[in-house]
N, C-alpha and C. Protein backbone atom coordinates (compact mmCIF):
# COMPACT_ATOMS: atom_id res chain seq x y z
N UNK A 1 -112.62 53.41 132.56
CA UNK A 1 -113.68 53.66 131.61
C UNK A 1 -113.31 53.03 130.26
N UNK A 2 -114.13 52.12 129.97
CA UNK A 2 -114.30 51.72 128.14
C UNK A 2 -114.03 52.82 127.17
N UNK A 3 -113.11 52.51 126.04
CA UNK A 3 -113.39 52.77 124.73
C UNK A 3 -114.03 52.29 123.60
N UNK A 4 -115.14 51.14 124.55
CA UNK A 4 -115.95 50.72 123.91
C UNK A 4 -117.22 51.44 123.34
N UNK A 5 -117.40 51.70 121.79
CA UNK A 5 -118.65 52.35 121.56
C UNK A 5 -119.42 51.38 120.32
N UNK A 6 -120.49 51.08 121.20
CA UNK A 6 -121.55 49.71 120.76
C UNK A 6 -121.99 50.59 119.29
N UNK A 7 -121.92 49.57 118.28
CA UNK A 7 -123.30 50.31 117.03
C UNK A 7 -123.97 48.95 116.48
N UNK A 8 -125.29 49.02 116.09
CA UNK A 8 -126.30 48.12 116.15
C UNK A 8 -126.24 48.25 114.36
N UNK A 9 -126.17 47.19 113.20
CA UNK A 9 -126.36 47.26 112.13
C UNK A 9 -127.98 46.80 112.09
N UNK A 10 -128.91 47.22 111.69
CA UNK A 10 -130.39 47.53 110.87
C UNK A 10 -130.63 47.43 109.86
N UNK A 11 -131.58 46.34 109.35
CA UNK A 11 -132.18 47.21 108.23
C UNK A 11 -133.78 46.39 107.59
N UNK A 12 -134.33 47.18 107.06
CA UNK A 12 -135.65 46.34 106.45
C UNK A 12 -136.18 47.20 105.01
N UNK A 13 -137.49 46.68 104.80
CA UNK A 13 -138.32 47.34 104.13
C UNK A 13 -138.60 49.04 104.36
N UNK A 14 -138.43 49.36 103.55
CA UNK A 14 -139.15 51.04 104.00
C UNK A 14 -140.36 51.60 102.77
N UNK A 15 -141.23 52.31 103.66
CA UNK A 15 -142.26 52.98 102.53
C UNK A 15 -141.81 54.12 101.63
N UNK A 16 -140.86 54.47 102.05
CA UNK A 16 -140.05 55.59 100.83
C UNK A 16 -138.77 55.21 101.21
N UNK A 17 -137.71 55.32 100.34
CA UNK A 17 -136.44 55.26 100.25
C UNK A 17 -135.85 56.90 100.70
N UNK A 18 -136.73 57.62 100.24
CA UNK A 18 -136.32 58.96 100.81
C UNK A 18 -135.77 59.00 102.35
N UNK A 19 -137.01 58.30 103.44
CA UNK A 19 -136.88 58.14 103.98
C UNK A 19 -136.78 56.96 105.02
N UNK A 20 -136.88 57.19 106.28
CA UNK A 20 -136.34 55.76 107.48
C UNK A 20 -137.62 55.17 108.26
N UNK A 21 -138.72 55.39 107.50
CA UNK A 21 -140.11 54.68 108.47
C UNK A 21 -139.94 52.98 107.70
N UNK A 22 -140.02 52.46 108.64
CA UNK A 22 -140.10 50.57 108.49
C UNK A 22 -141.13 50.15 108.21
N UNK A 23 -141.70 49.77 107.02
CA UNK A 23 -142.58 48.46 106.57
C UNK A 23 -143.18 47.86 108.11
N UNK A 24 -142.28 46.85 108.26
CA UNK A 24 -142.87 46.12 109.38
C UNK A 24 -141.51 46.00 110.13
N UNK A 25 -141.71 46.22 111.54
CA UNK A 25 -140.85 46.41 112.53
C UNK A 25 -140.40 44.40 112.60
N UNK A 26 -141.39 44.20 112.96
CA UNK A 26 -141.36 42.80 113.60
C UNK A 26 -140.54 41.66 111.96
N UNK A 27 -140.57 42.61 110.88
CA UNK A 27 -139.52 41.73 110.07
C UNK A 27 -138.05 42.59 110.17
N UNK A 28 -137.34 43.14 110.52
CA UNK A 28 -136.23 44.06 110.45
C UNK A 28 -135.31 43.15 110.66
N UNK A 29 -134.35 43.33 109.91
CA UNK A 29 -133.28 42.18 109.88
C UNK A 29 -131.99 43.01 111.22
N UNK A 30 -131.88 42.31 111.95
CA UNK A 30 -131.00 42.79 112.60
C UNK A 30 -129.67 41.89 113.16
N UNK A 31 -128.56 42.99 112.02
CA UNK A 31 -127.31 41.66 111.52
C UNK A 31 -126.61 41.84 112.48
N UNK A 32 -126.82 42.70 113.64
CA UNK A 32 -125.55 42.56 115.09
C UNK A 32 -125.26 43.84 115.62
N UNK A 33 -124.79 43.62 116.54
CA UNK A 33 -123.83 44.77 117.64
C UNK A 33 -122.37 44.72 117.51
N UNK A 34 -122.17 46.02 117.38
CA UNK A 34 -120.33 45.71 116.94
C UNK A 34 -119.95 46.86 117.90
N UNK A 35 -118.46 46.20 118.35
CA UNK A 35 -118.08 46.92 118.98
C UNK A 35 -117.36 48.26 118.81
N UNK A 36 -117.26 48.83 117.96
CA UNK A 36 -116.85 49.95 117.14
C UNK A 36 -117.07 50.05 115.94
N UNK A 37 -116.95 51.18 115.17
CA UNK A 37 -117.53 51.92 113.64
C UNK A 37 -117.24 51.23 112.40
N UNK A 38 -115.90 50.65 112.66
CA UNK A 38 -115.37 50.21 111.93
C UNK A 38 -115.84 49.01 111.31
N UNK A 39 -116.31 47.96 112.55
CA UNK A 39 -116.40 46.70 112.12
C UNK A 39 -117.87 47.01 111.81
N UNK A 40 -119.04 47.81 112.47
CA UNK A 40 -119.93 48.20 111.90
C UNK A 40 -120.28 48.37 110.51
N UNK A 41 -119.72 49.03 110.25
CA UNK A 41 -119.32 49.62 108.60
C UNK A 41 -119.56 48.60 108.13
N UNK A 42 -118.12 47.43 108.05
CA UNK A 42 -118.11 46.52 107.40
C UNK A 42 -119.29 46.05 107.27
N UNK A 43 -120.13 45.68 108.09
CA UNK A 43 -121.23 44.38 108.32
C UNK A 43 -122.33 45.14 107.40
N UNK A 44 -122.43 46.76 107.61
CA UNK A 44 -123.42 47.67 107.02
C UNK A 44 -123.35 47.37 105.55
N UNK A 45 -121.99 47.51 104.86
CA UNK A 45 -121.41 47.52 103.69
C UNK A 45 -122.32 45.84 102.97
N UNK A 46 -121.89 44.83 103.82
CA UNK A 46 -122.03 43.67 103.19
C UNK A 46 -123.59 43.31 103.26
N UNK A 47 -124.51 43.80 104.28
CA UNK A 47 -125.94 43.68 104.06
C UNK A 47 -126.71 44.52 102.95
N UNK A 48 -126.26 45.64 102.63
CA UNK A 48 -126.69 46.63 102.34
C UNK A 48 -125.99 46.34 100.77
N UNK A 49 -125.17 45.60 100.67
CA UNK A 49 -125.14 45.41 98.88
C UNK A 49 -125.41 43.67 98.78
N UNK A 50 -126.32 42.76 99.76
CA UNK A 50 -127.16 42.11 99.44
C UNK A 50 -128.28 42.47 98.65
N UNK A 51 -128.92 43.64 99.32
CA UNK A 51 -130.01 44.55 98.60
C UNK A 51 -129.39 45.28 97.42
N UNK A 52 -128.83 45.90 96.99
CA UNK A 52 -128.39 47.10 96.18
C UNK A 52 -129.19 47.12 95.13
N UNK A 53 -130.15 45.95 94.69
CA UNK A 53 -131.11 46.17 93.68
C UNK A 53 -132.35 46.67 94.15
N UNK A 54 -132.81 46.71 95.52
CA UNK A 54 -134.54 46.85 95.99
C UNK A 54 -133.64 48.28 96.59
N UNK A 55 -134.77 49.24 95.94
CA UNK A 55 -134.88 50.68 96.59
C UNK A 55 -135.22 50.56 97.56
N UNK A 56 -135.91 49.83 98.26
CA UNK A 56 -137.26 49.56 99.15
C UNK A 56 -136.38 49.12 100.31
N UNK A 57 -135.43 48.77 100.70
CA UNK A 57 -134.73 47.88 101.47
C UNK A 57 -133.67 48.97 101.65
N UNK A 58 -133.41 49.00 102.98
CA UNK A 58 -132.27 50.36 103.55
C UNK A 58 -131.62 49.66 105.04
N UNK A 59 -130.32 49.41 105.09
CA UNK A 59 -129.59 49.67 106.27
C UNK A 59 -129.30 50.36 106.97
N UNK A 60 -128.92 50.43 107.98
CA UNK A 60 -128.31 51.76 108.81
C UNK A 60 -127.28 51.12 110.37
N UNK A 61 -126.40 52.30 110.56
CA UNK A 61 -125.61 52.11 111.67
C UNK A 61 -126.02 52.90 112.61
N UNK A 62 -126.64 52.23 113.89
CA UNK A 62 -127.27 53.55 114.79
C UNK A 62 -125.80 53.41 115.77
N UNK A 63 -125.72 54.42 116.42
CA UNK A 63 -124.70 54.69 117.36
C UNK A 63 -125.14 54.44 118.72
N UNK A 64 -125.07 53.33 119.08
CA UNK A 64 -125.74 52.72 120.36
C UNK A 64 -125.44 53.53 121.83
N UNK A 65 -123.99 53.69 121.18
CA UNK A 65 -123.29 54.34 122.26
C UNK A 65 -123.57 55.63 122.68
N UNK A 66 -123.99 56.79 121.97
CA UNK A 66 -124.43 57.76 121.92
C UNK A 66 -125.84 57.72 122.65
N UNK A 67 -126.23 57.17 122.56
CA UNK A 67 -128.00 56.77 123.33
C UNK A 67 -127.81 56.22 124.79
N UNK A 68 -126.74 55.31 124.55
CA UNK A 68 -126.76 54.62 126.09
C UNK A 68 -125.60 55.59 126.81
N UNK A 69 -124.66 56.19 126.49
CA UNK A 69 -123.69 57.45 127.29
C UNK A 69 -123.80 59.03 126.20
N UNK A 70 -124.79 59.58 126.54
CA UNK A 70 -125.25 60.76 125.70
C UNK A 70 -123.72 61.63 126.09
N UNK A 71 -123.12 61.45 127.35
CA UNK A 71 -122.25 62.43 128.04
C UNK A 71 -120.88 62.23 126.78
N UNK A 72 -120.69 61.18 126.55
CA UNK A 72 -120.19 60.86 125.28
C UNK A 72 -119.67 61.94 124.24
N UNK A 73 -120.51 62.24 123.70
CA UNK A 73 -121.05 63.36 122.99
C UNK A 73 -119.90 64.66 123.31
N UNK A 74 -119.97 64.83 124.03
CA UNK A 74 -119.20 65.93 124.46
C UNK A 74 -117.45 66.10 124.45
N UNK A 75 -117.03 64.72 123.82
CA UNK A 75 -115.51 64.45 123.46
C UNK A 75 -115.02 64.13 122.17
């Protein structure tokens, strides 16, 4: 069994900064799949202070791995 756990870096326009609803899906910048948190992070870190001036513009690290092995979860 892998200790591989996939996370997908995201991000676009949003109608509130409060929250995570997308502007437009079909523009969402999507900077990669990493193979763990770590290198995630990084990539999150460096898109996400491209923006640091537009409120409007939000990244995120989804936990791929968690979705595709929910059983996961449980360790």
């Amino acid at each position: 069994m892998s200790d591989q756990k996939l996370h997908l870096v995201m991000g676009g326009r949003v109608r509130d900064p409060q929250h995570l609803e997308f502007v437009d899906l079909g523009a969402l910048d999507i900077v990669g799949v990493f193979p763990d948190y770590a290198s995630a992070e990084e990539a999150w870190r460096s898109a996400a202070q491209r923006t640091v001036d537009d409120a409007e513009m939000k990244y995120v690290v989804v936990h791929l791995h968690r979705l595709l092995q929910p059983d996961m979860l449980k360790r």
